[in-house]
Each structure stands twice: as C-alpha cells, then as structure tokens.
Protein backbone atom coordinates (compact mmCIF):
# COMPACT_ATOMS: atom_id res chain seq x y z
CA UNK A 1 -16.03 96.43 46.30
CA UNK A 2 -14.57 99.56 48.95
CA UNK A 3 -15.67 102.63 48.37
CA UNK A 4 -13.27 105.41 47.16
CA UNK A 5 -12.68 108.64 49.10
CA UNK A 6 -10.27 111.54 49.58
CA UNK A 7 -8.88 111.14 46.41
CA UNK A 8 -9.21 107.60 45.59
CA UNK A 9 -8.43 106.15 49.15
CA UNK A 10 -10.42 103.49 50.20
CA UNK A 11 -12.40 104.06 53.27
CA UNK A 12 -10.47 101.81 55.54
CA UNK A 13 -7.39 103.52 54.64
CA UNK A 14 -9.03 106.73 55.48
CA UNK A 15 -10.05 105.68 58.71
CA UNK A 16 -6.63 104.17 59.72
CA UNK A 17 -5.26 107.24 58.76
CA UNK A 18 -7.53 109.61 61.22
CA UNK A 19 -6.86 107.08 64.07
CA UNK A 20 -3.14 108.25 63.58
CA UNK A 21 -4.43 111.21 63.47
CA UNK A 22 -6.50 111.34 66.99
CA UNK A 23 -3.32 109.47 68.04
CA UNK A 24 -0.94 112.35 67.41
CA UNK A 25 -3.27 115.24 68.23
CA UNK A 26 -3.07 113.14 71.39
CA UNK A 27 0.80 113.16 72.08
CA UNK A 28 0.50 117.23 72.30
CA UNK A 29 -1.65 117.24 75.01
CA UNK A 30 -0.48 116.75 78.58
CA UNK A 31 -1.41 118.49 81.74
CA UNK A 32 0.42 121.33 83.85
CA UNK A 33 -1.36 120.34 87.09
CA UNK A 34 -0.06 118.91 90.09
CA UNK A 35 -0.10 115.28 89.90
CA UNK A 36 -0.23 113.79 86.60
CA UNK A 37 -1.72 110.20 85.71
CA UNK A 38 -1.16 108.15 83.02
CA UNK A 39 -4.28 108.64 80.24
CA UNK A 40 -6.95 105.03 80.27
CA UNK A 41 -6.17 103.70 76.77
CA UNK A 42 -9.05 104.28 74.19
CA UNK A 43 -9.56 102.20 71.08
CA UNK A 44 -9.92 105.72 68.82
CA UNK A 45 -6.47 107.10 70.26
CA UNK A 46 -3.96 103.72 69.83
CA UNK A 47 -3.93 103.25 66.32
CA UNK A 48 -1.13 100.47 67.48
CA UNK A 49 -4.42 98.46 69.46
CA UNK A 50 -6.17 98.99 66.10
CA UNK A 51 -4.38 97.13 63.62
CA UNK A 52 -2.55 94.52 66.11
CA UNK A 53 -5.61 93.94 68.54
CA UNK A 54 -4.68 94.21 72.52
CA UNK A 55 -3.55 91.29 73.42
CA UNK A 56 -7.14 89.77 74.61
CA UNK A 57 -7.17 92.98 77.25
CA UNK A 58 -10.45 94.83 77.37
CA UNK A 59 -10.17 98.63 76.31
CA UNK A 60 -12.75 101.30 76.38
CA UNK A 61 -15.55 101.89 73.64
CA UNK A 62 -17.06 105.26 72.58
CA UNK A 63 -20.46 103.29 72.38
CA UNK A 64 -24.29 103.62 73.58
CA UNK A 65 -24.19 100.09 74.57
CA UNK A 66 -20.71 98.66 74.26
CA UNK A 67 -18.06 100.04 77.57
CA UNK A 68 -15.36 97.68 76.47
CA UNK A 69 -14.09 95.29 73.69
CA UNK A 70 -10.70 93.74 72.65
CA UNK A 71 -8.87 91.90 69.97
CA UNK A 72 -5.80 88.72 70.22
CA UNK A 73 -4.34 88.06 66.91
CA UNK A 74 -2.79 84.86 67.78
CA UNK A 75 -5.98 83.13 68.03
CA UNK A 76 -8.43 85.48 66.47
CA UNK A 77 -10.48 86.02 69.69
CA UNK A 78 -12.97 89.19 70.30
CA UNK A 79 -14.34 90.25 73.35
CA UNK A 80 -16.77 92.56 73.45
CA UNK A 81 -18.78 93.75 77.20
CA UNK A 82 -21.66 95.56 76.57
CA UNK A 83 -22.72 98.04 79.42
CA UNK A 84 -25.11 95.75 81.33
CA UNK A 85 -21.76 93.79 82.22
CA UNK A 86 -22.15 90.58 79.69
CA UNK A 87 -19.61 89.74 78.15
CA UNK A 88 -19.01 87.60 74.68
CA UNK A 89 -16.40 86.17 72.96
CA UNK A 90 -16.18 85.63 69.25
CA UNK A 91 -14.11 83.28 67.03
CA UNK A 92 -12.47 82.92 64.64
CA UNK A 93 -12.38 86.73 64.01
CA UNK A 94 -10.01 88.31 61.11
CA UNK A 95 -8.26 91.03 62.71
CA UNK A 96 -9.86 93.55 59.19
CA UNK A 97 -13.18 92.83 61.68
CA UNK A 98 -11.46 93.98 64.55
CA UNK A 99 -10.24 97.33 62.76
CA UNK A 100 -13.67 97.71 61.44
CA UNK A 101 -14.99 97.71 64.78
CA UNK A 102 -13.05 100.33 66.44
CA UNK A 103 -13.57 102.68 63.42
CA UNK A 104 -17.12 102.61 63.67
CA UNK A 105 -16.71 104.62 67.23
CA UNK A 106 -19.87 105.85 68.40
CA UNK A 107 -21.87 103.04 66.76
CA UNK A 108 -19.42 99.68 66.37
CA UNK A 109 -22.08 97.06 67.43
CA UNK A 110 -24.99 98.34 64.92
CA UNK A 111 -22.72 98.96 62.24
CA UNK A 112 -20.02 95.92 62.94
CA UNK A 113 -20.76 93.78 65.42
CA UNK A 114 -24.29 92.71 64.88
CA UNK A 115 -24.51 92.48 61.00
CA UNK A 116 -20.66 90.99 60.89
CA UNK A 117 -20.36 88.85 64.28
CA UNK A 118 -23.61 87.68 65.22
CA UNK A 119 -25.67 87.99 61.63
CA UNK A 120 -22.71 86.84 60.15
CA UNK A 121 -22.83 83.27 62.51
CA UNK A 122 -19.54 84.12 63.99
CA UNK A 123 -19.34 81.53 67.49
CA UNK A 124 -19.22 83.18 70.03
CA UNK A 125 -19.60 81.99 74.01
CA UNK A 126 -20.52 84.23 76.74
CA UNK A 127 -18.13 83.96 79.30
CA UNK A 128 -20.26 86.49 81.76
C-alpha cells in the first residue's frame, strides 16, 4: 500500500531520510558573531524528536495554522496548538502518526492531522 520512490524506497523512508538530512546540513552551520545562542528546536531539523516524539514538550511547526505540536511515546499522547492559542490533545496516537505529521511540514494538519486525527475519530480533549 506505500508508494515507491527513489529507487524503490518507500516514501516514509524517504522522508526520514531528508529529516537527517536538514539535520546534518544543520550541524555545519553556526555563527561567528558575538554572542551565540543556542538554536529553538524545530520538528524538520531533530530527526531524533521525529521518530521518538518529545517527551509531551511542545516544539515549533512550519505551518499556516499550527505554531506548535508534540509527541510522548509512553502513552501515545499528541499535542497539537494551533496559532489562535487552542490547544488539543489526541489519544491513543501511534508514534508512525506522529512521524507523518512532522513530514508533512508546511501543511501537517490538512494533510495529517485532520483526515488521520480528527476524521479518523481519534479522542482528543482540549486542554486550552
């Protein structure tokens, strides 16, 4: 049922694989200015936050309407805060959703979130 690309690699692979990517263009990059501060952790740069989720912390979305989601394995929790400052949490979610998510950077919540969480009848509570 995946689709095949680059060579027979299924799409998820792919997109694992340019995460690692981002996140080793990444590790070249550094600044030669004055006072140097630590980078805000993005969910396209940490391929670790990808496949392991974050621990239930919130980390930055590239989105139109999402600023922030996150992902804890142990109990298969998702947050997601969309920019209006709501925020919703999802269970049970399989951490493949999670991964999913982040990959679809600019557009996770039209092409993940709403068909998977909320048209798929995922609970969910909002907590703000």
């Amino acid at each position: 049922m995946s689709k095949k690309a680059f060579g027979g690699m299924t799409l998820k692979l792919a997109g694992v694989l340019a995460v690692t990517g981002m996140l080793l263009a990444g590790c070249a990059t550094g600044s030669t200015e004055g006072d140097v501060q630590a980078p805000v952790p993005a969910a396209d740069t940490n391929a670790g936050t990808t496949t392991t989720g974050t621990g239930g912390q919130l980390i930055q979305i590239q989105s139109d309407n999402v600023a922030a989601a996150g992902y804890d394995a142990a109990s298969r929790t998702m947050l997601v805060e969309f920019d209006d400052g709501s925020l919703y949490e999802y269970a049970p979610v399989p951490v493949s959703v999670w991964m999913d998510f982040v990959a679809a950077q600019p557009h996770p919540w039209s092409r993940v979130g709403n068909p998977v969480l909320v048209q798929g009848g995922v609970p969910y509570r909002k907590v703000r």
